[in-house]
N, C-alpha and C. Protein backbone atom coordinates (compact mmCIF):
# COMPACT_ATOMS: atom_id res chain seq x y z
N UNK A 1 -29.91 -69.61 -41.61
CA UNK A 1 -30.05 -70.87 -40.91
C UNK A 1 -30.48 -70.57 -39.47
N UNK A 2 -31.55 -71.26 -38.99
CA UNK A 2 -32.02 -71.15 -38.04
C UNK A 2 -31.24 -72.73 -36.65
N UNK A 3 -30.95 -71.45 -35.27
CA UNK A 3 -30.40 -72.37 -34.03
C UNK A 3 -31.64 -73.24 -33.54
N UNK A 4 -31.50 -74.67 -33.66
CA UNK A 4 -32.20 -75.65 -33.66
C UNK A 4 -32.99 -75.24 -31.73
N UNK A 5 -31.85 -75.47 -31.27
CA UNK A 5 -32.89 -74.75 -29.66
C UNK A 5 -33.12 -73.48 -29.05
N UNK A 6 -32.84 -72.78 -29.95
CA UNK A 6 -33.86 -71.06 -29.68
C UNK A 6 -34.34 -70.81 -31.12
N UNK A 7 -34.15 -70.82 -32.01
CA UNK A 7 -34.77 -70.33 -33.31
C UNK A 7 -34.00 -69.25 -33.45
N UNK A 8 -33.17 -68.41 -33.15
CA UNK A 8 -32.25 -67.40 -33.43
C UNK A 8 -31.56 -67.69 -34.78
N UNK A 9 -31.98 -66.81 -35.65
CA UNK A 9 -31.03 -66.33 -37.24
C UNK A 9 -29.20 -65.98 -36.77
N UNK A 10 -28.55 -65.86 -35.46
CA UNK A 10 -27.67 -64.80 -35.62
C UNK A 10 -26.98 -65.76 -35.15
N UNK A 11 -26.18 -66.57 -36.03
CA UNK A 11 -24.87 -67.36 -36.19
C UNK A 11 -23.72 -67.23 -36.66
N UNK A 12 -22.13 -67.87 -36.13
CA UNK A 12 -21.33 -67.34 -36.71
C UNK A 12 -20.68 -69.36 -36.92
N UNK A 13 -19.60 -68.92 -38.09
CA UNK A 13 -18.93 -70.33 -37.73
C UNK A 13 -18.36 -70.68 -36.83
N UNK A 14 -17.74 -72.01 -36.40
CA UNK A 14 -17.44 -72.48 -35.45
C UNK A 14 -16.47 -73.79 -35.86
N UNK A 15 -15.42 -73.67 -36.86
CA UNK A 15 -14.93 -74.52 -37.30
C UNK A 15 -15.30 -75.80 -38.33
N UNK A 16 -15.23 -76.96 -38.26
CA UNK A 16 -15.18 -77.99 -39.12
C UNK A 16 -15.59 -79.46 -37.82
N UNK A 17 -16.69 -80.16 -38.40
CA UNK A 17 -16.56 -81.52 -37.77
C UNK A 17 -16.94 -82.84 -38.87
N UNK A 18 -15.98 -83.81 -39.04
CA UNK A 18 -16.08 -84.77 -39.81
C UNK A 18 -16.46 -83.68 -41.36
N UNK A 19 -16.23 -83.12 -41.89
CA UNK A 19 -15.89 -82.47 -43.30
C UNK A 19 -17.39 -81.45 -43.15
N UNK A 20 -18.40 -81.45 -42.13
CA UNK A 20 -19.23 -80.30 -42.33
C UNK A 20 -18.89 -79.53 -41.65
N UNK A 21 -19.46 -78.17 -42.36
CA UNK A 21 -19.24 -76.71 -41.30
C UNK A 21 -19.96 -76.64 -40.00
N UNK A 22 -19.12 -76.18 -38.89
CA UNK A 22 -19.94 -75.98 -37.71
C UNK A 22 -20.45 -74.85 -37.18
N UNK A 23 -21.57 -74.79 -36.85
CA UNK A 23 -21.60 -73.37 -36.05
C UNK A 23 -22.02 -72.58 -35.03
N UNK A 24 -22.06 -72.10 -34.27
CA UNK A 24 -22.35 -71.61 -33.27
C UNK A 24 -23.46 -70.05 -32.80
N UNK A 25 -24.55 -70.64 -32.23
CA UNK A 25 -25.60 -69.46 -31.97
C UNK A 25 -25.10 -68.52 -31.34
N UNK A 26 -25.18 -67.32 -31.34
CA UNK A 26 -25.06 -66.09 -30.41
C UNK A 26 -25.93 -65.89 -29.53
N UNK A 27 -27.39 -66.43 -29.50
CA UNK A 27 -28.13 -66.11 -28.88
C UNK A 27 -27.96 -67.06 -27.52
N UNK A 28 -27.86 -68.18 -27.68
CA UNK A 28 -27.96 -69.32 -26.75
C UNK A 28 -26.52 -70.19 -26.88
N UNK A 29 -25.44 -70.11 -27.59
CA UNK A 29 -24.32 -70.78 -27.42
C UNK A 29 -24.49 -72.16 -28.14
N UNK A 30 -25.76 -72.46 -28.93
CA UNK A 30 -25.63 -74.41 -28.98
C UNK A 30 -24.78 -74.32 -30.38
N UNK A 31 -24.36 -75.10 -30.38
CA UNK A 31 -23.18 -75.63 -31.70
C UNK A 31 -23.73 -76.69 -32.61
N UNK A 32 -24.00 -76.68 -33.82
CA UNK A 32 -24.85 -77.41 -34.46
C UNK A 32 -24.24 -77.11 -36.01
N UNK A 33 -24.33 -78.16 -36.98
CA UNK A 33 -23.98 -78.26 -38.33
C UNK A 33 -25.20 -78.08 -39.33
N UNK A 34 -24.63 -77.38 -40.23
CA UNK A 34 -26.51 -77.92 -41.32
C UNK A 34 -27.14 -78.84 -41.35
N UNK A 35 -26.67 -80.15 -41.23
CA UNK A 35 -27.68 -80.99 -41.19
C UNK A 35 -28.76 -81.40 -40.56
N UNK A 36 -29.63 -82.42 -41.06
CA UNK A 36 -30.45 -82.47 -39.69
C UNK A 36 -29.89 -83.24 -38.25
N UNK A 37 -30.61 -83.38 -37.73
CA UNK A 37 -30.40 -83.57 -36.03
C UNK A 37 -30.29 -85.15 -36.26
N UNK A 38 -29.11 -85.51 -35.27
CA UNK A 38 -29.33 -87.42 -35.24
C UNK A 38 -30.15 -87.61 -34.33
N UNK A 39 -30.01 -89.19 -34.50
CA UNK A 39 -31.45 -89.71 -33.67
C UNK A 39 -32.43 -89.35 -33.95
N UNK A 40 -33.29 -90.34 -33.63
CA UNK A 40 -34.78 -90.43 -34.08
C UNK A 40 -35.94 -89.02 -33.57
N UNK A 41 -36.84 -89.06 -34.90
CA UNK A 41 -37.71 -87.70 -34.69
C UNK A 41 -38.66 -88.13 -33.57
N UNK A 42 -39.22 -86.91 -32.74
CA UNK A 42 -40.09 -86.86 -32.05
C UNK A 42 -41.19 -87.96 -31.99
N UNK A 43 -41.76 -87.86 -33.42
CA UNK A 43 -42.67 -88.76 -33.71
C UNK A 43 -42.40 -90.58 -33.71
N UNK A 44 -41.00 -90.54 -34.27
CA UNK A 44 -40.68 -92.15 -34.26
C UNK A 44 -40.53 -92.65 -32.74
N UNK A 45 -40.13 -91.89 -31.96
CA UNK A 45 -39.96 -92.08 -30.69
C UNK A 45 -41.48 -92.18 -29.86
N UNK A 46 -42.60 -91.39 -29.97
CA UNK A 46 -44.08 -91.54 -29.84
C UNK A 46 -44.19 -92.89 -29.91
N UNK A 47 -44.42 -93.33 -31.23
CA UNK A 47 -44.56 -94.65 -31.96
C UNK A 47 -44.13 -95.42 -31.12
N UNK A 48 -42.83 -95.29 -30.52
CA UNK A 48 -42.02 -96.31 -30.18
C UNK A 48 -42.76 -96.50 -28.80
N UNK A 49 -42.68 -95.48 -28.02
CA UNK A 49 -43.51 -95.61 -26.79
C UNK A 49 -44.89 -96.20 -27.07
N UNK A 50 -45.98 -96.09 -27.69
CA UNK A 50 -46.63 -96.05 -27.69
C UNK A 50 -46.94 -97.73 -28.20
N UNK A 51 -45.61 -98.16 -28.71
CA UNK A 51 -46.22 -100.22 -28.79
C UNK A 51 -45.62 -100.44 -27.96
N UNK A 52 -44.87 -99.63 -26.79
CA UNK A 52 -44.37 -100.56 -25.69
C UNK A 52 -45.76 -100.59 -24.72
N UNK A 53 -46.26 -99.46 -25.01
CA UNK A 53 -47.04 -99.31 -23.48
C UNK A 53 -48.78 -100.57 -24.11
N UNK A 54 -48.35 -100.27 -25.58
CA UNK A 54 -49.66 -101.70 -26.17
C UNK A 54 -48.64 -103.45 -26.12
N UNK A 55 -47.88 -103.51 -24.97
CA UNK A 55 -47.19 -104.31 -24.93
C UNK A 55 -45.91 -105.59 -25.82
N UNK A 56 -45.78 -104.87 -27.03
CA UNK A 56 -44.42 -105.33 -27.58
C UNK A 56 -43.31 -104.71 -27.31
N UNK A 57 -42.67 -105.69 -27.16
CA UNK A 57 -41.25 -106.13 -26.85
C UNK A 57 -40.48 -105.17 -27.10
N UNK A 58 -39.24 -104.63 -26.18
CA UNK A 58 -38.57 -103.46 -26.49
C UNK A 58 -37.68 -104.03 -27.94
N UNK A 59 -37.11 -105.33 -27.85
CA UNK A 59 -36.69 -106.05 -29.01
C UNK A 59 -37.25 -105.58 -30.07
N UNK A 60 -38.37 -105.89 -30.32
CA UNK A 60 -39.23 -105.91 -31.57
C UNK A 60 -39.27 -104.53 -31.93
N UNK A 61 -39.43 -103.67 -31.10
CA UNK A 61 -39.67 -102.08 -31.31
C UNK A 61 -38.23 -101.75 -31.96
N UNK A 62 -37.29 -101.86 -31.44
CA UNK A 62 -36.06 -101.53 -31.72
C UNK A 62 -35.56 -102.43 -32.92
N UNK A 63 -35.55 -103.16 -33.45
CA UNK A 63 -35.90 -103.79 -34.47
C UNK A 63 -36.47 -103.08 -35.39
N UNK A 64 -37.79 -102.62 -35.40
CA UNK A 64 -38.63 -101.76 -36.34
C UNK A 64 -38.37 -100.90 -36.75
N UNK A 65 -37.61 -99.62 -35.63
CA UNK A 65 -37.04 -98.60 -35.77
C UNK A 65 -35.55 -98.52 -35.98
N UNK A 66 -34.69 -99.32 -36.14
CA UNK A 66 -33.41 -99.84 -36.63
C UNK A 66 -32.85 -99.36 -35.38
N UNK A 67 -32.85 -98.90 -33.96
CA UNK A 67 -32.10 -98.63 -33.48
C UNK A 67 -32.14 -100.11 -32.22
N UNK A 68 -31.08 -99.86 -31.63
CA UNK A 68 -30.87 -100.45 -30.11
C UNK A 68 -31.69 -100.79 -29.52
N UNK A 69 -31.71 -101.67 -28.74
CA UNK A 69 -33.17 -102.27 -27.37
C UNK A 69 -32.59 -101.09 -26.10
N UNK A 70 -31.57 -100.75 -25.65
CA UNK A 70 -31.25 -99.97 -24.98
C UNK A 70 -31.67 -98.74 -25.15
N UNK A 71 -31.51 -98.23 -26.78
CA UNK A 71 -32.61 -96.57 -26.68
C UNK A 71 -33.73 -96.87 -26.57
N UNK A 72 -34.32 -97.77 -26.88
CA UNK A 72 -36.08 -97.79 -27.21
C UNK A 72 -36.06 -97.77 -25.09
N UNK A 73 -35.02 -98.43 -24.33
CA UNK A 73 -35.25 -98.70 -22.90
C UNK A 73 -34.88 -96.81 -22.69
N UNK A 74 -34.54 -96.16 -23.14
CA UNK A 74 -33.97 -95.15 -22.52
C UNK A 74 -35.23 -93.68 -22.85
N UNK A 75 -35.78 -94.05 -24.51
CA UNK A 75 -36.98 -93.30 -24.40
C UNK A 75 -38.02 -93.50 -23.43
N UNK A 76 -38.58 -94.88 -23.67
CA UNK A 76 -39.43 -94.89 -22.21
C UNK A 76 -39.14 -94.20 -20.98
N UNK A 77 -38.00 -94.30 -20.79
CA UNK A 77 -37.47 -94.08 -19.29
C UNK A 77 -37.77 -92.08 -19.23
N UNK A 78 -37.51 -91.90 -20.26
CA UNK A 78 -37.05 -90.26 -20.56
C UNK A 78 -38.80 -89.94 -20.58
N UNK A 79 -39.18 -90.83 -21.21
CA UNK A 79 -41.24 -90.49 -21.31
C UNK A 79 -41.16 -90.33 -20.04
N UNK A 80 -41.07 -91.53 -19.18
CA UNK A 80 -41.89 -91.53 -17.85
C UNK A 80 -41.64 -91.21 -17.46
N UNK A 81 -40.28 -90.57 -16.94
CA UNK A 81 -40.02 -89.49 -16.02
C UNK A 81 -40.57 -87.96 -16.24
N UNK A 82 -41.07 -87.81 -17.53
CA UNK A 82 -41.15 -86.49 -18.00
C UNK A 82 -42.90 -86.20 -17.89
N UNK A 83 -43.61 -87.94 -18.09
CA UNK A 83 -44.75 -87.48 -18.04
C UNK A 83 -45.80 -87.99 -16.87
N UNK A 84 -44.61 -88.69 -15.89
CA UNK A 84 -45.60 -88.95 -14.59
C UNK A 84 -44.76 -88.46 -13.23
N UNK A 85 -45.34 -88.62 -12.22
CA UNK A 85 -44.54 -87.74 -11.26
C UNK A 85 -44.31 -89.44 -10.10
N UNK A 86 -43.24 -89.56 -9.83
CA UNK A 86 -42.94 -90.59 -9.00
C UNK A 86 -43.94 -90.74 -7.40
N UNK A 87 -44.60 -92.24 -7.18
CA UNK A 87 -45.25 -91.95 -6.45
C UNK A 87 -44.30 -92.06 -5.13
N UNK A 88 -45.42 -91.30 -3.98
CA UNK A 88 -44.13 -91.42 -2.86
C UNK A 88 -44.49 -92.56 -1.83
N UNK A 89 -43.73 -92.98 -0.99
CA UNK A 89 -43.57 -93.99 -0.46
C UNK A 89 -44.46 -93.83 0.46
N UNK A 90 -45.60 -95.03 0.53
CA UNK A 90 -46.29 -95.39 1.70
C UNK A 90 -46.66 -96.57 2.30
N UNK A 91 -47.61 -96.89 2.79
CA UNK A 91 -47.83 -97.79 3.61
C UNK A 91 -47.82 -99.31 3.03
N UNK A 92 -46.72 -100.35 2.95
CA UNK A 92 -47.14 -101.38 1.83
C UNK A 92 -47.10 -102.67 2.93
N UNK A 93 -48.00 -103.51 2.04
CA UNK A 93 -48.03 -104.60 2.93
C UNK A 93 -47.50 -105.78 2.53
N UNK A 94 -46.56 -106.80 2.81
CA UNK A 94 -45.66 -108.05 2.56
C UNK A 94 -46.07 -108.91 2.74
N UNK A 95 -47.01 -109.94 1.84
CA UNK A 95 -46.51 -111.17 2.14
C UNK A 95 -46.35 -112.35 1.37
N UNK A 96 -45.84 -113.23 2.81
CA UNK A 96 -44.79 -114.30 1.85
C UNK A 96 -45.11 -115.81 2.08
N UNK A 97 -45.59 -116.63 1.26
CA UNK A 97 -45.90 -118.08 1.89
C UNK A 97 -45.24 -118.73 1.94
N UNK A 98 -45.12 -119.37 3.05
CA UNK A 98 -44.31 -120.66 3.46
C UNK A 98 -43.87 -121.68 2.66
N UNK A 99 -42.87 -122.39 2.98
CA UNK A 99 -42.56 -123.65 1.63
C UNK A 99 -43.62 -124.85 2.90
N UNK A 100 -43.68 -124.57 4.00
CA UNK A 100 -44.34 -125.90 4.35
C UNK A 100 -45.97 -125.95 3.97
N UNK A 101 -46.46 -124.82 3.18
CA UNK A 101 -47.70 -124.63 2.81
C UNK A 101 -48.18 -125.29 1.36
N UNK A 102 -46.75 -125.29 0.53
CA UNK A 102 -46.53 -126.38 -0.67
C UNK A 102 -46.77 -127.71 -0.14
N UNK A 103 -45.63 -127.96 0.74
CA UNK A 103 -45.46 -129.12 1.02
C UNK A 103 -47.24 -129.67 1.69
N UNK A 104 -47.36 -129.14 2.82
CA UNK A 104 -48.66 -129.79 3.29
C UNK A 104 -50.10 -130.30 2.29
N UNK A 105 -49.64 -129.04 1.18
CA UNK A 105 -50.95 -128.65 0.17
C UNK A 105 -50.54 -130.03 -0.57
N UNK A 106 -49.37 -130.16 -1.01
CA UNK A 106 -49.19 -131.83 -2.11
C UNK A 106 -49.51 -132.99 -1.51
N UNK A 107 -49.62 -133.04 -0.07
CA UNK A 107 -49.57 -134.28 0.37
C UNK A 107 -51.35 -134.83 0.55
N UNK A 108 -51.53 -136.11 0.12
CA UNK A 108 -52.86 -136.47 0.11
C UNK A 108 -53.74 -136.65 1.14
N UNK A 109 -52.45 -136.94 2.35
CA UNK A 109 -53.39 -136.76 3.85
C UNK A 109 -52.99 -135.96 4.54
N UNK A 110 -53.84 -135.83 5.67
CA UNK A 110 -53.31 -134.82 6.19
C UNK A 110 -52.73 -135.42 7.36
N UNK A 111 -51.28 -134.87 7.42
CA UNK A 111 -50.52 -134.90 9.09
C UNK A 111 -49.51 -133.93 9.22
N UNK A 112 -49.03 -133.97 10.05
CA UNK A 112 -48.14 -132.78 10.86
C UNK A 112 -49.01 -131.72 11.19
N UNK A 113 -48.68 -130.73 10.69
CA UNK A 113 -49.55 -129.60 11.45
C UNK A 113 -50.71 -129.34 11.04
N UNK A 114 -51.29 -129.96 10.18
CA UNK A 114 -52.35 -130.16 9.35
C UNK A 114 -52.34 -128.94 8.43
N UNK A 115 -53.93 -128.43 8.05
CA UNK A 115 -53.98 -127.83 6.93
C UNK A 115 -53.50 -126.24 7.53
N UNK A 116 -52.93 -125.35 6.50
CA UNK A 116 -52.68 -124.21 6.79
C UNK A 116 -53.83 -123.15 7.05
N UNK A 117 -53.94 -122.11 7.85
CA UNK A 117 -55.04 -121.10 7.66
C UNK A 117 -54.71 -119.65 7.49
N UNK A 118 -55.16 -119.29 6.85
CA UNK A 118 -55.11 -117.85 6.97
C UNK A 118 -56.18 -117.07 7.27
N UNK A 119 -55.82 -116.05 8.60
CA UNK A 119 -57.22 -115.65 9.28
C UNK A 119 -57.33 -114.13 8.83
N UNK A 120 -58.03 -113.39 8.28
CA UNK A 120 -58.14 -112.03 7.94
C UNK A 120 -59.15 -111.63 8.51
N UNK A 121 -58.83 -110.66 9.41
CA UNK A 121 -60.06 -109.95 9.64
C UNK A 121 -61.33 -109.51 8.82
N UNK A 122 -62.26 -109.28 9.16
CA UNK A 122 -63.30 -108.68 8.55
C UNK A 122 -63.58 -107.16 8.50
N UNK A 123 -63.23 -106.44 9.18
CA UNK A 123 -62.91 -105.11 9.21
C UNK A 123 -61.66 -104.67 9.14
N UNK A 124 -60.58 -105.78 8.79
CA UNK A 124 -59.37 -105.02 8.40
C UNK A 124 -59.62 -104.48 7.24
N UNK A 125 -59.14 -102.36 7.11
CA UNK A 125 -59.14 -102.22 6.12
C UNK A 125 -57.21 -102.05 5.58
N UNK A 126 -56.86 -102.42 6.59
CA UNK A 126 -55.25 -101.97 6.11
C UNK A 126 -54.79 -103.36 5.33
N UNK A 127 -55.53 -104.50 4.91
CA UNK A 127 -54.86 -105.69 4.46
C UNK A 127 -54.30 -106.41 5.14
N UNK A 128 -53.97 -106.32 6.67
CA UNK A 128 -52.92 -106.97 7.24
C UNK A 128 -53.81 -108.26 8.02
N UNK A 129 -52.89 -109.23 7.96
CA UNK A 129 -53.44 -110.77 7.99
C UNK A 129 -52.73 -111.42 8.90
N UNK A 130 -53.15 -112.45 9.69
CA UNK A 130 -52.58 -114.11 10.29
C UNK A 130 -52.96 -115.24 9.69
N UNK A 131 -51.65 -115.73 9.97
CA UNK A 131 -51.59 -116.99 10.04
C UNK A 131 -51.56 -117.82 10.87
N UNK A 132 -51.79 -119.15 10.30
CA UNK A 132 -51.43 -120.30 11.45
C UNK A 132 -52.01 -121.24 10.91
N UNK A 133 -51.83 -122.38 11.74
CA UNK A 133 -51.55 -124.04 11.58
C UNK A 133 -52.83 -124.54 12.39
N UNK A 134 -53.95 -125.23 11.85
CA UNK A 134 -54.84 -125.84 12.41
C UNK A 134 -54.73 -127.27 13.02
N UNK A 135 -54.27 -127.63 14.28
CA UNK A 135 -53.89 -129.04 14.68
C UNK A 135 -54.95 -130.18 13.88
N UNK A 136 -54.45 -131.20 13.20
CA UNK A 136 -54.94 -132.52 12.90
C UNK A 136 -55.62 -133.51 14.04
N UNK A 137 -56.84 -133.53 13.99
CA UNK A 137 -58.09 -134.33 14.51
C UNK A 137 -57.65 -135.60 14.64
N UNK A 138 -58.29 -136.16 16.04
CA UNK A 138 -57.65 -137.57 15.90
C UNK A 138 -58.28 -138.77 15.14
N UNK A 139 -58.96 -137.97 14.50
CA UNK A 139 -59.42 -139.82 13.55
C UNK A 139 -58.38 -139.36 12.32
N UNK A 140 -57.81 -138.33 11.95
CA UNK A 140 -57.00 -138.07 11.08
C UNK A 140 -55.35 -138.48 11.40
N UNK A 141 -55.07 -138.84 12.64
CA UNK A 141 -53.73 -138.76 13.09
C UNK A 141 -52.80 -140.28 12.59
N UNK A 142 -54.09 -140.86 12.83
CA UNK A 142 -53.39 -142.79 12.36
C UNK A 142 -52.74 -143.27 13.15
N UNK A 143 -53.38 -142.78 14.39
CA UNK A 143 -52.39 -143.92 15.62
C UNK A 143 -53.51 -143.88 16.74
């Protein structure tokens, strides 16, 4: 019998678990029974990644493969850490629109501060932007 994580022949027993024999590698120490390995093979786990990233549902995947929505969440996690390298933190840009930009945008005329603007440079290449409030014209004001 061959040790499932070195391939080493040179095993001895190692007691009893749930009524199979256990046993233990010499070469590398792992403890393992005749049977096969739990949890899902290499390949079912592929599969599994591979309709998350074609966008179905960790549900549905886990479903298919009879196991948990939590493993199908935990292979992914174990993929992507294993097969991309985390990017590192740089320069990001925020932003956030106003609720008075709803509000002004629903209303059919214009008053208060009138219409909103947003001014972006033309040679900004970093993304970064202003705002502001274009005052309402007086044939628009109604008084």
């Amino acid at each position: 019998m061959r040790c499932r994580r070195c391939g080493s022949e040179e095993n001895v027993r190692n007691g009893k678990r749930g009524g199979a024999q256990c046993f233990r590698c010499k070469g590398c120490g792992f403890q393992f029974t005749k049977g096969a390995a739990n949890g899902a093979s290499r390949d079912e786990r592929a599969k599994a990644i591979l309709l998350y990233v074609l966008g179905l549902s960790m549900n549905a995947i886990a479903r298919a493969h009879g196991v948990r929505p939590s493993t199908v969440l935990r292979w992914v996690r174990d993929f992507a850490v294993r097969a991309y390298q985390k990017p590192s933190p740089g320069g990001s840009v925020a932003a956030e629109l106003d609720e008075v930009w709803h509000f002004i945008r629903s209303k059919k005329r214009s008053a208060g501060f009138g219409r909103h603007i947003a001014a972006i440079p033309a040679s900004s290449s970093t993304g970064s932007a202003g705002t502001g409030a274009a005052r309402p014209s007086q044939e628009c004001s109604g008084g």
